[in-house]
Protein backbone atom coordinates (compact mmCIF):
# COMPACT_ATOMS: atom_id res chain seq x y z
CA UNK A 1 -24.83 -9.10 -29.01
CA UNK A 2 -21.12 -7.33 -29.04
CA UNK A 3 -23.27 -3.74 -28.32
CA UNK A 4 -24.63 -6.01 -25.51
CA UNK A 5 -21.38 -6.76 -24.10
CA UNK A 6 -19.83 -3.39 -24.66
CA UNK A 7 -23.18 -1.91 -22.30
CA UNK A 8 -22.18 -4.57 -19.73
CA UNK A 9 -18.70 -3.75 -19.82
CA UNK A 10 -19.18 -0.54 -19.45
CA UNK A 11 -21.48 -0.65 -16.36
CA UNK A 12 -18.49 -3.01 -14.68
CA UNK A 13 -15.89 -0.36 -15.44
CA UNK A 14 -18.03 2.61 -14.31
CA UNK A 15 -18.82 0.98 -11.43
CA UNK A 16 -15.31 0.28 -10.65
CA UNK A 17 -14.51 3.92 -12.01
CA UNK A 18 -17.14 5.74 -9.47
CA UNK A 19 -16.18 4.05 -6.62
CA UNK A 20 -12.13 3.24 -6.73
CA UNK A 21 -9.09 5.17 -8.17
CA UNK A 22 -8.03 3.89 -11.69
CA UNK A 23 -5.17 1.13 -10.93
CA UNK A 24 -1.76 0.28 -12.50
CA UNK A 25 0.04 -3.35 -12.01
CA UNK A 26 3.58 -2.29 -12.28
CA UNK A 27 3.05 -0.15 -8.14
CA UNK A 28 6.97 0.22 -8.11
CA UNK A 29 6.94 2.68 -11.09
CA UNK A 30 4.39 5.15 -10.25
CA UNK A 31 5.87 6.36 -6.43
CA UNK A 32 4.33 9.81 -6.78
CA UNK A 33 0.39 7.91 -7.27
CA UNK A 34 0.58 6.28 -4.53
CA UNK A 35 2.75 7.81 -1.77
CA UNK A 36 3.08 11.78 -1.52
CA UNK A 37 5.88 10.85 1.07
CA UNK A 38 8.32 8.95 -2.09
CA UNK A 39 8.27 12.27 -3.54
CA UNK A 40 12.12 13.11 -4.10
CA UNK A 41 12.90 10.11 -1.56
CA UNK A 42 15.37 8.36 -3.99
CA UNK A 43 18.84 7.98 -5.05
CA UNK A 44 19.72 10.63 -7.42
CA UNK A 45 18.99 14.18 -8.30
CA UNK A 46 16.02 14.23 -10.49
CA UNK A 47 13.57 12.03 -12.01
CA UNK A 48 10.60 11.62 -14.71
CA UNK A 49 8.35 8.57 -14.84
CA UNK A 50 5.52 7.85 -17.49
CA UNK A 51 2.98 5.19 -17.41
CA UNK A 52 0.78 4.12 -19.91
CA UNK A 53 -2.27 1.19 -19.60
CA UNK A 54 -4.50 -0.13 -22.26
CA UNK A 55 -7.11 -1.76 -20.66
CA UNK A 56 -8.77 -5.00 -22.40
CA UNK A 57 -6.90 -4.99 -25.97
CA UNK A 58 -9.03 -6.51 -29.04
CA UNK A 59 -12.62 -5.10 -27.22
CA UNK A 60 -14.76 -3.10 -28.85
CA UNK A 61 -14.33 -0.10 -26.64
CA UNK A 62 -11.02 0.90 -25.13
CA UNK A 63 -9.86 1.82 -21.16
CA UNK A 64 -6.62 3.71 -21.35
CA UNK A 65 -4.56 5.36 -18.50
CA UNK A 66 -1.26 7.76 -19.05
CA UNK A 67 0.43 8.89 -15.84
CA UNK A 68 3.57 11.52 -15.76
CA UNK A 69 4.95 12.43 -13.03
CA UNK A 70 8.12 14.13 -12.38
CA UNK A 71 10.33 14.93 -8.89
CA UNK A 72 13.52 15.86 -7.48
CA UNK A 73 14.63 17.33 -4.23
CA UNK A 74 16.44 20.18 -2.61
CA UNK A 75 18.90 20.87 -0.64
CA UNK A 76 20.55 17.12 -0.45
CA UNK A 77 23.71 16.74 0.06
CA UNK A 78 25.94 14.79 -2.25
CA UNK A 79 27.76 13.33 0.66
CA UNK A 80 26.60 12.92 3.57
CA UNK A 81 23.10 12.56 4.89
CA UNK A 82 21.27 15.31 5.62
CA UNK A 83 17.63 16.46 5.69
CA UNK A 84 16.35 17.96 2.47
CA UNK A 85 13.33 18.25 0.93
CA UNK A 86 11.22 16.71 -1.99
CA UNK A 87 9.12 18.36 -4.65
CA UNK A 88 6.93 16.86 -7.36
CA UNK A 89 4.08 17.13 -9.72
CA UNK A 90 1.70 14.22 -10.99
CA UNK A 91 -0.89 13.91 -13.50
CA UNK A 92 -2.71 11.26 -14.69
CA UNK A 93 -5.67 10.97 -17.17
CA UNK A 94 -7.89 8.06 -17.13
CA UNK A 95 -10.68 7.38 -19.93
CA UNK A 96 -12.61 4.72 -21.30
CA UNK A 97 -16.04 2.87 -22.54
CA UNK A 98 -18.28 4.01 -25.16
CA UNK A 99 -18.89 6.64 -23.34
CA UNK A 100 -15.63 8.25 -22.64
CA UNK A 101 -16.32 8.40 -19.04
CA UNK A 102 -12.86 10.25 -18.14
CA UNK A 103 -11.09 11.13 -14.58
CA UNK A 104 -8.25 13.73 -14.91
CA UNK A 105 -6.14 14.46 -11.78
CA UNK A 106 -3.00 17.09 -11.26
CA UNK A 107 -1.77 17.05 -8.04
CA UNK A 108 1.48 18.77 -6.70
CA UNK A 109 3.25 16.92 -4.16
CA UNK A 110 5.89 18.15 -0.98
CA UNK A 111 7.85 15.86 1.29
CA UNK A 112 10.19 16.40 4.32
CA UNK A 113 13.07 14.15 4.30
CA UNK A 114 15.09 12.94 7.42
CA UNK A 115 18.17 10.02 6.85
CA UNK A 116 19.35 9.01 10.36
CA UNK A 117 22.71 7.65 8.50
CA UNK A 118 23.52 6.02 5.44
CA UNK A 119 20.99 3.05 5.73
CA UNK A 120 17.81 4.36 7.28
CA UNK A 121 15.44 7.11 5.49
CA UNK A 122 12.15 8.27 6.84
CA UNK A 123 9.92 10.95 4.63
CA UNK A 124 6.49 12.69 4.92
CA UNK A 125 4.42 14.08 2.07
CA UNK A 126 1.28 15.97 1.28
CA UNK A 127 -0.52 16.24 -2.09
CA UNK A 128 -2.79 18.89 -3.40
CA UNK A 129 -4.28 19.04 -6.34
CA UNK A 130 -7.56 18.69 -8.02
CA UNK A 131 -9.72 16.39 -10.39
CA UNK A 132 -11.95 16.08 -13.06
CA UNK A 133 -14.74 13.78 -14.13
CA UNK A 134 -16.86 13.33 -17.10
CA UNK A 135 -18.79 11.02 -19.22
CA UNK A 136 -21.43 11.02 -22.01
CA UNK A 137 -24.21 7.84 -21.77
CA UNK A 138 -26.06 9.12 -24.48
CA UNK A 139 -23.57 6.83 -26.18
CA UNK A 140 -24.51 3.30 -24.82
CA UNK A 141 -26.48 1.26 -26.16
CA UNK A 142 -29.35 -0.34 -23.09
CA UNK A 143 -31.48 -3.32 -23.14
CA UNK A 144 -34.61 -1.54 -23.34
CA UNK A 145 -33.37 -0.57 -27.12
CA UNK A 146 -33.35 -4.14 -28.59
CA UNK A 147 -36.18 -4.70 -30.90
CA UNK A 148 -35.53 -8.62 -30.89
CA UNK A 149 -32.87 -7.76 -33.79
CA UNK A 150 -31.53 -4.87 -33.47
CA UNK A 151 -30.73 -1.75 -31.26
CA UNK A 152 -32.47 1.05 -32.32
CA UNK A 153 -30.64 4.75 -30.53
CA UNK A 154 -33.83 6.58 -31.22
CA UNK A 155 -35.91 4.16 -28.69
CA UNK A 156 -36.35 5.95 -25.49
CA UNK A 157 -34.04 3.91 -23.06
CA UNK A 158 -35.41 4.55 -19.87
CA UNK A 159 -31.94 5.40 -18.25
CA UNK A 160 -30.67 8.90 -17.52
CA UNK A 161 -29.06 10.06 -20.62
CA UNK A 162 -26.35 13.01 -19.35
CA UNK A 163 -23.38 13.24 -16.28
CA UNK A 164 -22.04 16.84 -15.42
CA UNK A 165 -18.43 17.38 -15.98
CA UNK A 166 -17.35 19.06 -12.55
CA UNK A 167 -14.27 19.51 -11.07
CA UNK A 168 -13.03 19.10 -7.12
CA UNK A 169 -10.35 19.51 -4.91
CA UNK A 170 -7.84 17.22 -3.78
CA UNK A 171 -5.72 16.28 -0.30
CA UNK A 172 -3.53 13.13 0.39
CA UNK A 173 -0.44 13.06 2.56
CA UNK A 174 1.45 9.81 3.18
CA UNK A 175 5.01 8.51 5.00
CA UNK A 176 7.54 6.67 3.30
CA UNK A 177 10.45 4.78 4.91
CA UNK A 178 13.43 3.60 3.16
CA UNK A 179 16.33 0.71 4.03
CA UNK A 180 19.96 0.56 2.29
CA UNK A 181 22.21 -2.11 3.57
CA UNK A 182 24.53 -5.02 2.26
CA UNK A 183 28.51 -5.81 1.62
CA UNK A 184 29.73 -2.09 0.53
CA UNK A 185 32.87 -2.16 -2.33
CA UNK A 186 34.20 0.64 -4.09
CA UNK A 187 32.38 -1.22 -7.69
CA UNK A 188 29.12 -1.94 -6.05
CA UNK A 189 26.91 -3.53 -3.20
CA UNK A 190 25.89 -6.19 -2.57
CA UNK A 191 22.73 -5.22 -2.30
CA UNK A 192 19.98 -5.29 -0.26
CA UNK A 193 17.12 -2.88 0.19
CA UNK A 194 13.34 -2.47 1.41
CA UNK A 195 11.13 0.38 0.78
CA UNK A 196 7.75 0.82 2.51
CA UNK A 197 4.83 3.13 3.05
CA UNK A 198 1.13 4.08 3.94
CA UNK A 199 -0.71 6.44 2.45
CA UNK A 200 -3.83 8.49 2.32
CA UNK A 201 -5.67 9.74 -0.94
CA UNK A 202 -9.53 12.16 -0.81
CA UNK A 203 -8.77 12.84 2.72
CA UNK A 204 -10.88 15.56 2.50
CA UNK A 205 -14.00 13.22 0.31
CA UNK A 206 -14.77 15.37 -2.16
CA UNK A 207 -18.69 15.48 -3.64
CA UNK A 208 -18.89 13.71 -6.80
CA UNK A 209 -21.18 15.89 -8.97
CA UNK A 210 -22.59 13.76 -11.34
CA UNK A 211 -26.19 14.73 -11.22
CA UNK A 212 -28.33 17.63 -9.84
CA UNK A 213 -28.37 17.40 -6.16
CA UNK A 214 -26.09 14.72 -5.59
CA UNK A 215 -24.82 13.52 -2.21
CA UNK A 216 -22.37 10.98 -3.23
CA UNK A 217 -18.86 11.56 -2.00
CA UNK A 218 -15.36 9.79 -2.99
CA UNK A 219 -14.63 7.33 -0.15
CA UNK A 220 -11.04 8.02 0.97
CA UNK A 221 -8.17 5.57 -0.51
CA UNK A 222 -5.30 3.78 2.03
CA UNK A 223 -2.50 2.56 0.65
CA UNK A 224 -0.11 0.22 2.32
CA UNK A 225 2.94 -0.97 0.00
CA UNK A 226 6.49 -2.76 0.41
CA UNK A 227 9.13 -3.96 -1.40
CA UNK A 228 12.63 -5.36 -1.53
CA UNK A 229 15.33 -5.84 -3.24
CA UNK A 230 18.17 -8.06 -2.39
CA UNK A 231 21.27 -9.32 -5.04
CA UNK A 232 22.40 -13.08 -4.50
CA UNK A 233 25.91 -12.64 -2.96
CA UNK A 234 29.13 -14.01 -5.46
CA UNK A 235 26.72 -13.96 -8.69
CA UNK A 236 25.03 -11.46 -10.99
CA UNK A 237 21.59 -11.95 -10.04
CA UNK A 238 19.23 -10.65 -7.65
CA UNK A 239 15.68 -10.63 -6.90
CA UNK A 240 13.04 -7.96 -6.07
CA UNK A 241 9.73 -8.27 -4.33
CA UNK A 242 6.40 -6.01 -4.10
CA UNK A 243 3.44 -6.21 -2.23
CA UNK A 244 0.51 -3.61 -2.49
CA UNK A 245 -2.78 -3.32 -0.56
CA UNK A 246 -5.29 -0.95 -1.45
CA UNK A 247 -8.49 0.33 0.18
CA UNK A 248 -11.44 2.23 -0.95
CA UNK A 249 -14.51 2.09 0.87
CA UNK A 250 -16.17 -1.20 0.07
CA UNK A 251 -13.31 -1.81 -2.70
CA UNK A 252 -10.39 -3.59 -1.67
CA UNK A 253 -6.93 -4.64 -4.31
CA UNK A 254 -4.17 -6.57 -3.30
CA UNK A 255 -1.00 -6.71 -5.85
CA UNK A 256 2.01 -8.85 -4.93
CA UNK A 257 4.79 -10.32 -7.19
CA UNK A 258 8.44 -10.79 -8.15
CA UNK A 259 10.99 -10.18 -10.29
CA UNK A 260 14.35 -12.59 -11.36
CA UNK A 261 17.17 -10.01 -12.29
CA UNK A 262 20.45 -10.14 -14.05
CA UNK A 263 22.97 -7.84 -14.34
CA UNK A 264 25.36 -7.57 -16.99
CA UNK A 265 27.05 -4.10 -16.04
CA UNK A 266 28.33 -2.89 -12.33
CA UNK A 267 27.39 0.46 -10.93
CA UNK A 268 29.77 2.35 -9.05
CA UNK A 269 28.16 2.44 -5.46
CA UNK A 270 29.94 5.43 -4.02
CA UNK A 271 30.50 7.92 -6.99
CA UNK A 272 27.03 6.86 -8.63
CA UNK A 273 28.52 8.34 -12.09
CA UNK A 274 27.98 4.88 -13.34
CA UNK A 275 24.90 2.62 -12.68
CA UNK A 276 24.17 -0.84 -12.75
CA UNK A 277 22.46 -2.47 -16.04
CA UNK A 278 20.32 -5.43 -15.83
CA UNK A 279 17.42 -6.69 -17.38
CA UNK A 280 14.21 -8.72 -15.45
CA UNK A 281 11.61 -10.86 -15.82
CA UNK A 282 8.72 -11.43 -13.32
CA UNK A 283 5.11 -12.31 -12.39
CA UNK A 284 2.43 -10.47 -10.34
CA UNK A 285 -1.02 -11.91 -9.20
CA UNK A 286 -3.72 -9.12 -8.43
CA UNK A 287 -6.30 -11.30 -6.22
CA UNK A 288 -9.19 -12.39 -7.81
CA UNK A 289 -8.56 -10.29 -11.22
CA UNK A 290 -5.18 -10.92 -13.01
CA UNK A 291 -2.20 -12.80 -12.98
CA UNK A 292 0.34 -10.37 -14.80
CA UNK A 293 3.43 -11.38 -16.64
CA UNK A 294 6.28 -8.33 -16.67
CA UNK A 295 9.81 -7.70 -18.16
CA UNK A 296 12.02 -4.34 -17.21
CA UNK A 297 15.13 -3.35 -18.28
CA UNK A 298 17.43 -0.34 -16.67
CA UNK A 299 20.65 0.90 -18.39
CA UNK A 300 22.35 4.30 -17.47
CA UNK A 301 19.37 6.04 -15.20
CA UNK A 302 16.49 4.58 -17.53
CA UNK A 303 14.40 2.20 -17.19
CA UNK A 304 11.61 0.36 -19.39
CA UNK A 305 9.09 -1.63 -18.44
CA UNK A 306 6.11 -3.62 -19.67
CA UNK A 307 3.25 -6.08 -18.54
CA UNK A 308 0.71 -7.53 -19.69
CA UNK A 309 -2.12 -8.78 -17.76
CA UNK A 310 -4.29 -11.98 -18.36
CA UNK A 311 -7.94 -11.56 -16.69
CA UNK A 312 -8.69 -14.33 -14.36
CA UNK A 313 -11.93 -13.03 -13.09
CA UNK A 314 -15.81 -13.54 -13.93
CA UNK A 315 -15.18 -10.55 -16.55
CA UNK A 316 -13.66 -13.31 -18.66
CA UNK A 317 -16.84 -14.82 -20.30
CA UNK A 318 -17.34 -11.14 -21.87
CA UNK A 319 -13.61 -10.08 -22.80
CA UNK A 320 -10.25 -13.33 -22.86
CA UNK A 321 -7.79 -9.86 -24.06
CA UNK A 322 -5.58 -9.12 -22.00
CA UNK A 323 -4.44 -5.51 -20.69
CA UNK A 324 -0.87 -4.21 -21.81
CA UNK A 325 1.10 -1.63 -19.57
CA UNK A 326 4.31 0.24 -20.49
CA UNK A 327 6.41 2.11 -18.16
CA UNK A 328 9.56 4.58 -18.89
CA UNK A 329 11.44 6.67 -16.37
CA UNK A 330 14.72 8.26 -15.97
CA UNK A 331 16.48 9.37 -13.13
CA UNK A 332 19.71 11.90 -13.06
CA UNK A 333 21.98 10.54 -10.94
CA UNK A 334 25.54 11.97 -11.93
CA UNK A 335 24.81 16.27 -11.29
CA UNK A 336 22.21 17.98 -10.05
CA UNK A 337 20.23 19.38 -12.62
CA UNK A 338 19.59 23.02 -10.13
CA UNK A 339 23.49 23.31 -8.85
CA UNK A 340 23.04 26.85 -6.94
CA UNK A 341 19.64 24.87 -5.46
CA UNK A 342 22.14 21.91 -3.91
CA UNK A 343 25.41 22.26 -2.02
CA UNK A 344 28.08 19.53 -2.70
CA UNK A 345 29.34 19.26 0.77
């Protein structure tokens, strides 16, 4: 019965795999995956972000995800606003089910960016790059191999037994637009802040290659995604809030959630040599699949963060685990990293 499950899980996920990008719940810590145009489009100098998913704990098989991406930008000023540009380089590797069906994508990413004056931001992006797919069903288990007691491999299944690995190319390009405002102070802000963008992933639909003659194509992804962060004026605590659409041919996702925040340590707003520290707790809903639970914590340009996700959807009866996620990034924010790159002026 569990090889049973593990063949229907599988089929789920690959279905899910063929047809829509691989998915993380915390959206506001992988920028690069889903906007080319947030490449470099931050505060600070440089900045490296992995992401890490492990899909279903306690199932027999296992769905994990690692993303790393890293960016920074050139030719920013440290002092007044002025238009520079961003440059960054993503990869992700995505693999799972008994038979290790696997998506691997590196993608470098280029942005123009424009501030009209300290609050307003507008940036533009492109991303190409290339992936990879492959898979082995020779190692699932199928209905057809149940003898009434037991599954027997070396009982002709019926099902095609072998995917190509092939590889294709990749285009995406997306705009990004960012807001700064609240009470300014020499010790901090009090803040307030939205970020929001649309994007475009397989613009150009690459053929997926899975078998001889195939015709199948990768529909293209749009991404739509907001979020804001505003601190509760006189006290230590704030609040941020994230909303994420995405669509994928037939496949739509829609993430939204929010996170409580305290902060125990003041960043300097207008030197940025120090940061603010604070640590968060929040909840996400994904409709119709998982309501997620998350906790993040940020001290001197890093930041943790973790999630786990309880399934609320039909794929319960098979699987009541969970799915963990774990993000870490840090961003430079005192120097830049390339000085002769960057004038301080």
């Amino acid at each position: 019965m569990k090889r049973i499950i593990i063949a229907i899980s599988f089929i789920l996920g690959t279905a899910w795999a063929f047809g829509q990008d691989t998915h993380f719940s915390q959206t506001a810590e992988i920028p690069l995956l889903i906007n080319p145009g947030a490449t470099g489009a931050f505060d600070g100098w440089e900045r490296v972000i992995v992401n890490h998913r492990n899909q279903w704990l306690g199932a027999n098989t296992q769905f994990m995800t690692t993303n790393l991406a890293v960016d920074f930008n050139l030719l920013k000023s440290m002092t007044k606003p002025k238009a520079h540009l961003g440059l960054g380089l993503n990869f992700y590797n995505d693999i799972g089910g008994d038979a290790k069906f696997g998506t691997r994508n590196l993608a470098l990413n280029v942005s123009g960016i424009v501030p009209f004056n300290k609050s307003h931001q507008l940036s533009a992006g492109v991303q190409i790059g290339f992936g990879q797919r492959s898979g082995d069903i020779s190692k699932l288990y199928w209905g057809s191999q149940f003898n009434g007691q037991e599954f027997n491999s070396a009982t002709p299944s019926g099902e095609i037994d072998q995917l190509n690995s092939f590889m294709y190319p990749e285009v995406g390009a997306g705009i990004y637009y960012r807001f700064s405002g609240g009470s300014s102070s020499f010790a901090r802000n009090n803040n307030f802040g939205i970020n929001a963008g649309f994007s475009m992933f397989h613009i150009n639909k690459p053929k997926l290659q899975f078998r001889a003659n195939s015709e199948e194509r990768l529909d293209i992804k749009y991404v739509i995604h907001a979020d804001m962060t505003m601190d509760f004026a006189g006290t230590d605590w704030g609040i941020d809030v994230n909303l994420a659409q995405f669509i994928q041919g037939p496949h739509y996702e829609t993430l939204f959630g929010a996170m409580l925040k305290y902060r125990f340590s003041d960043g300097g707003k207008i030197t940025t040599f120090k940061q603010d520290a604070y640590f968060g707790i929040g909840a996400s809903y994904r409709v119709l699949d998982a309501f997620i639970a998350q906790m993040q914590f940020s001290m001197k340009g890093f930041r943790v963060g973790l999630s786990y996700d309880v399934t609320a959807s039909k794929l319960r009866q098979f699987h009541k685990g969970g799915s963990i996620e774990v993000s870490l990034s840090y961003t430079n924010m005192a120097h830049a990293l390339f000085k002769r790159r960057r004038a301080y002026k």
